[in-house]
C-alpha atoms as a PDB file:
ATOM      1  CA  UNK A   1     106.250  92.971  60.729  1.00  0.00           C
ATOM      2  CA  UNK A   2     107.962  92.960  57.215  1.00  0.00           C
ATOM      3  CA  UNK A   3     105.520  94.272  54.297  1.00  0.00           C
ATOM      4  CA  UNK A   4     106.041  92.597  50.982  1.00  0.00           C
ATOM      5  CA  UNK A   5     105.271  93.310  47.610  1.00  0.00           C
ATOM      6  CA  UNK A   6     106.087  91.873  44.471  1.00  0.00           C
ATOM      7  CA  UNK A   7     105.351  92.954  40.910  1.00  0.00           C
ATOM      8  CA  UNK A   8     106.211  92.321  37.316  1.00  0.00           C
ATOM      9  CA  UNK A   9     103.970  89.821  36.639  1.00  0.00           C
ATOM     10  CA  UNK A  10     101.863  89.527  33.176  1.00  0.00           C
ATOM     11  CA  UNK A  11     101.571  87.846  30.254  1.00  0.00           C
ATOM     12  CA  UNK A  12     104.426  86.539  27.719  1.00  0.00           C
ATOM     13  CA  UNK A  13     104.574  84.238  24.836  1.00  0.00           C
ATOM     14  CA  UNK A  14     106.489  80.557  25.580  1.00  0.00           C
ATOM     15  CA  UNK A  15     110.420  81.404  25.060  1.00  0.00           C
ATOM     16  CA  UNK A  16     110.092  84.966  26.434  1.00  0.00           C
ATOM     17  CA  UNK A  17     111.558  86.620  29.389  1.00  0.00           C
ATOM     18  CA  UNK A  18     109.967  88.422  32.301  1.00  0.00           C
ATOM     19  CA  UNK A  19     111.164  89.997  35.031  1.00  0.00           C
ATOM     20  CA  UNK A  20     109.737  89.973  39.048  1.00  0.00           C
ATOM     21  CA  UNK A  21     110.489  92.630  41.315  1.00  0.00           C
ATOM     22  CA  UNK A  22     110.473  92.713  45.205  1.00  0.00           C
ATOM     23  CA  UNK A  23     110.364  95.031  48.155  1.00  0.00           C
ATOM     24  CA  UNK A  24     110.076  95.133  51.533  1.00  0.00           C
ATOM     25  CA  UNK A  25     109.884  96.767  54.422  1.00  0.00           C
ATOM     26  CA  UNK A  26     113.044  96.435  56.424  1.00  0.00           C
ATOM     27  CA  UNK A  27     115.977  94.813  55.719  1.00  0.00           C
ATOM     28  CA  UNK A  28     118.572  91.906  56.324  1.00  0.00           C
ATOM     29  CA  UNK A  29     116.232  89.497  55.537  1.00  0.00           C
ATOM     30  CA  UNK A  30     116.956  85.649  52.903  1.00  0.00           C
ATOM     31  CA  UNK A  31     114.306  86.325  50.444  1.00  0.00           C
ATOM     32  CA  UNK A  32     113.085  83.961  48.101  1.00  0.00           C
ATOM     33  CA  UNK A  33     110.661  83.051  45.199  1.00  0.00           C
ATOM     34  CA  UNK A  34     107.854  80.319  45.524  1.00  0.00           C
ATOM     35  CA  UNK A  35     104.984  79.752  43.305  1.00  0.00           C
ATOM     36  CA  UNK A  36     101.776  78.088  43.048  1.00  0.00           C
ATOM     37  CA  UNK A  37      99.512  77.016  39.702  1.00  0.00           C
ATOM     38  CA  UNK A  38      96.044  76.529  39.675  1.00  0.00           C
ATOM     39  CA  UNK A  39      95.702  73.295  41.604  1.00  0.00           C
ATOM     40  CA  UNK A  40      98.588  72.743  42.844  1.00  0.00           C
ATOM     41  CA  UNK A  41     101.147  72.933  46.015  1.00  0.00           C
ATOM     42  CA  UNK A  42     102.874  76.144  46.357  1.00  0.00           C
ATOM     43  CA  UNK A  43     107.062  75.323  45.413  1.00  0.00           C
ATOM     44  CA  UNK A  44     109.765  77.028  46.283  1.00  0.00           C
ATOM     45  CA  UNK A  45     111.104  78.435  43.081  1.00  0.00           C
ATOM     46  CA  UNK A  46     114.830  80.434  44.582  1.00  0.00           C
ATOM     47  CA  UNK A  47     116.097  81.496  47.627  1.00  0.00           C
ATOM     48  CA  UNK A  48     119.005  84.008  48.007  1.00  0.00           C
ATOM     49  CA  UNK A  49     121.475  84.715  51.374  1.00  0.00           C
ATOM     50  CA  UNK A  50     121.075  88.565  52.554  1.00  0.00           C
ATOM     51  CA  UNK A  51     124.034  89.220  51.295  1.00  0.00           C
ATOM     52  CA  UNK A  52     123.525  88.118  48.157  1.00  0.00           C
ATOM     53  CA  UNK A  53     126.279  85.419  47.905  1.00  0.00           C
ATOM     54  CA  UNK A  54     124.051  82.410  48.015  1.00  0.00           C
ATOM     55  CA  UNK A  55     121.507  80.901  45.620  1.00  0.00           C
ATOM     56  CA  UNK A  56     119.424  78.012  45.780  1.00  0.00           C
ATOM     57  CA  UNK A  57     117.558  76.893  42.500  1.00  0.00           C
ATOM     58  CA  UNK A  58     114.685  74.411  42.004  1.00  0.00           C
ATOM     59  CA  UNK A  59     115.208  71.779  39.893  1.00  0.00           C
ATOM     60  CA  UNK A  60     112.790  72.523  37.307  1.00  0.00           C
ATOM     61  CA  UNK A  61     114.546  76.152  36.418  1.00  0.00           C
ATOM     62  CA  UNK A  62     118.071  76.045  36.792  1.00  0.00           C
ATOM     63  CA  UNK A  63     119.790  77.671  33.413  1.00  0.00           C
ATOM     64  CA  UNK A  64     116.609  79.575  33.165  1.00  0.00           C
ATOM     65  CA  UNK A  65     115.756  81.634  36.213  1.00  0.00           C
ATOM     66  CA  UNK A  66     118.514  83.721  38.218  1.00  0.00           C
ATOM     67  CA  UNK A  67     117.356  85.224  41.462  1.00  0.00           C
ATOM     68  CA  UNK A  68     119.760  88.712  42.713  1.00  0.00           C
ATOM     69  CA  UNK A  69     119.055  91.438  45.342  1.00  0.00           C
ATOM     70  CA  UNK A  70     120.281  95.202  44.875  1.00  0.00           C
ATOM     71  CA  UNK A  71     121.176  95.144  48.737  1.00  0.00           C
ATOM     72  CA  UNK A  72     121.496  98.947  48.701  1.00  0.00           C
ATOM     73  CA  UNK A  73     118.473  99.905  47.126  1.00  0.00           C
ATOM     74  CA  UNK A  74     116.854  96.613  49.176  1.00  0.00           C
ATOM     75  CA  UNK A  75     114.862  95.117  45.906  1.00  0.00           C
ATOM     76  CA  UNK A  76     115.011  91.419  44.742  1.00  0.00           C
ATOM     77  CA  UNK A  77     114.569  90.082  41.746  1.00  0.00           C
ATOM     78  CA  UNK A  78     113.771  87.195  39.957  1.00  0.00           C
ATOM     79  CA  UNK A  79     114.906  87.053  35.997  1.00  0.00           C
ATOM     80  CA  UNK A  80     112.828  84.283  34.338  1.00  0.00           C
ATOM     81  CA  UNK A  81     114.402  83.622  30.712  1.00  0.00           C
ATOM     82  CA  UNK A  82     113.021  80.684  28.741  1.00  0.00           C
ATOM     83  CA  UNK A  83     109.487  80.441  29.601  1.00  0.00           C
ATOM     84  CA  UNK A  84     107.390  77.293  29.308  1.00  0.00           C
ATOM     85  CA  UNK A  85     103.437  77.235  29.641  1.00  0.00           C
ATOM     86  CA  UNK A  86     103.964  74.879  32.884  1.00  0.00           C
ATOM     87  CA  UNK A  87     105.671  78.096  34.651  1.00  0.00           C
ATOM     88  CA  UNK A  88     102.556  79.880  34.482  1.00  0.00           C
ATOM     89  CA  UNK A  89     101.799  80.441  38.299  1.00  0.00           C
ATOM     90  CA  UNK A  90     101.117  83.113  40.906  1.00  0.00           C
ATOM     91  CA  UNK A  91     104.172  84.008  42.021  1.00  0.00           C
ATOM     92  CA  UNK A  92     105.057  84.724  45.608  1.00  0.00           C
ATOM     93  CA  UNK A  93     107.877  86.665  46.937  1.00  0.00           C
ATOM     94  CA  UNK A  94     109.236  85.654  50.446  1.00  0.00           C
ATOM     95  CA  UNK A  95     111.574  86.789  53.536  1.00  0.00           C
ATOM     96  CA  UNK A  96     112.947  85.632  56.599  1.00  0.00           C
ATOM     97  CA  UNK A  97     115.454  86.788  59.378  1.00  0.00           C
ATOM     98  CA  UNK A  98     116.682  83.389  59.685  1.00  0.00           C
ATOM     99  CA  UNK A  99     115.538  80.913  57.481  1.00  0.00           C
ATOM    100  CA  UNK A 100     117.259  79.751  54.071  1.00  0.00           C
ATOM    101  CA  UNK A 101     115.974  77.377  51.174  1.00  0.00           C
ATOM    102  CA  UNK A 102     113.298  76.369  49.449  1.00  0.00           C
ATOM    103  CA  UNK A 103     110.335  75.198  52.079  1.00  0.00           C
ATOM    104  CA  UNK A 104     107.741  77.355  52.792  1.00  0.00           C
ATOM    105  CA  UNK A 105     109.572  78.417  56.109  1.00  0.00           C
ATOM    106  CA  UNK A 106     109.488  81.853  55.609  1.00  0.00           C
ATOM    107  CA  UNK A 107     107.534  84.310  57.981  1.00  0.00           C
ATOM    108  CA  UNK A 108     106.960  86.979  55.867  1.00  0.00           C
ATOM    109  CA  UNK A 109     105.214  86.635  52.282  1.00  0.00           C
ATOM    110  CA  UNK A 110     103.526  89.622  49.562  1.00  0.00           C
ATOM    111  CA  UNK A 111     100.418  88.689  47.547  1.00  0.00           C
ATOM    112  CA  UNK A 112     101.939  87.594  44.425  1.00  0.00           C
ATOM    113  CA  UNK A 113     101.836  88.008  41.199  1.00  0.00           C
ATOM    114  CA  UNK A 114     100.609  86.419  38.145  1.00  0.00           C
ATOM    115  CA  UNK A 115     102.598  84.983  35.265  1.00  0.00           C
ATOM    116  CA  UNK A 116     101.187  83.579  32.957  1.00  0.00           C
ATOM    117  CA  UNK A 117     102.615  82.331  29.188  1.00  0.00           C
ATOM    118  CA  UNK A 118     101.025  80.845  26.462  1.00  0.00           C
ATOM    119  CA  UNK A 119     101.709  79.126  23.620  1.00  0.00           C
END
């Protein structure tokens, strides 16, 4: 049983940067970002391979978000650059022994935390 735990979260003005971090527990594992605003289904945000090799981006931020792992010291991260009012979300950090992308697939998920930007 994988503990996760994200942080990083808070509030930034439209056009500013934030950055998530990620633990967990063990390691090997895809990890990946998802989110969910008030109201709405939770989306898969990114997704990267345990090694680090592989990305997957949703549509809605590609050329703003990038997604990397420190394998060694076994944190992910999630670099949001760009921010627009509609990414304001809870955001959820994810992992998985086996599963890669941007479904909710994943067996192992932290609390999440809240981003929110304004205007």
């Amino acid at each position: 049983q994988a503990q996760v735990v994200e942080s990083g979260g808070g509030l930034v003005q439209e056009g500013g940067s934030l950055r998530l971090s990620c633990t967990t527990s063990g390691v090997g594992y895809v990890m990946a970002w998802f989110r969910q605003a008030p109201g709405k289904e939770r989306e898969g945000v990114a997704s990267i391979s345990r090694s680090g090799d592989g990305e997957i981006y949703a549509d809605g931020v590609k050329g703003r978000f990038v997604i990397s792992r420190d394998v060694a010291e076994n944190i992910l991260y999630l670099q949001m650059n760009s921010l627009k009012v509609e990414d304001t979300a809870m955001y959820y950090c994810a992992a998985d022994r086996l599963y890669y992308g941007l479904n909710k697939g994943y067996t192992y998920w932290g609390q999440g935390t809240q981003v929110t930007v304004s205007l």
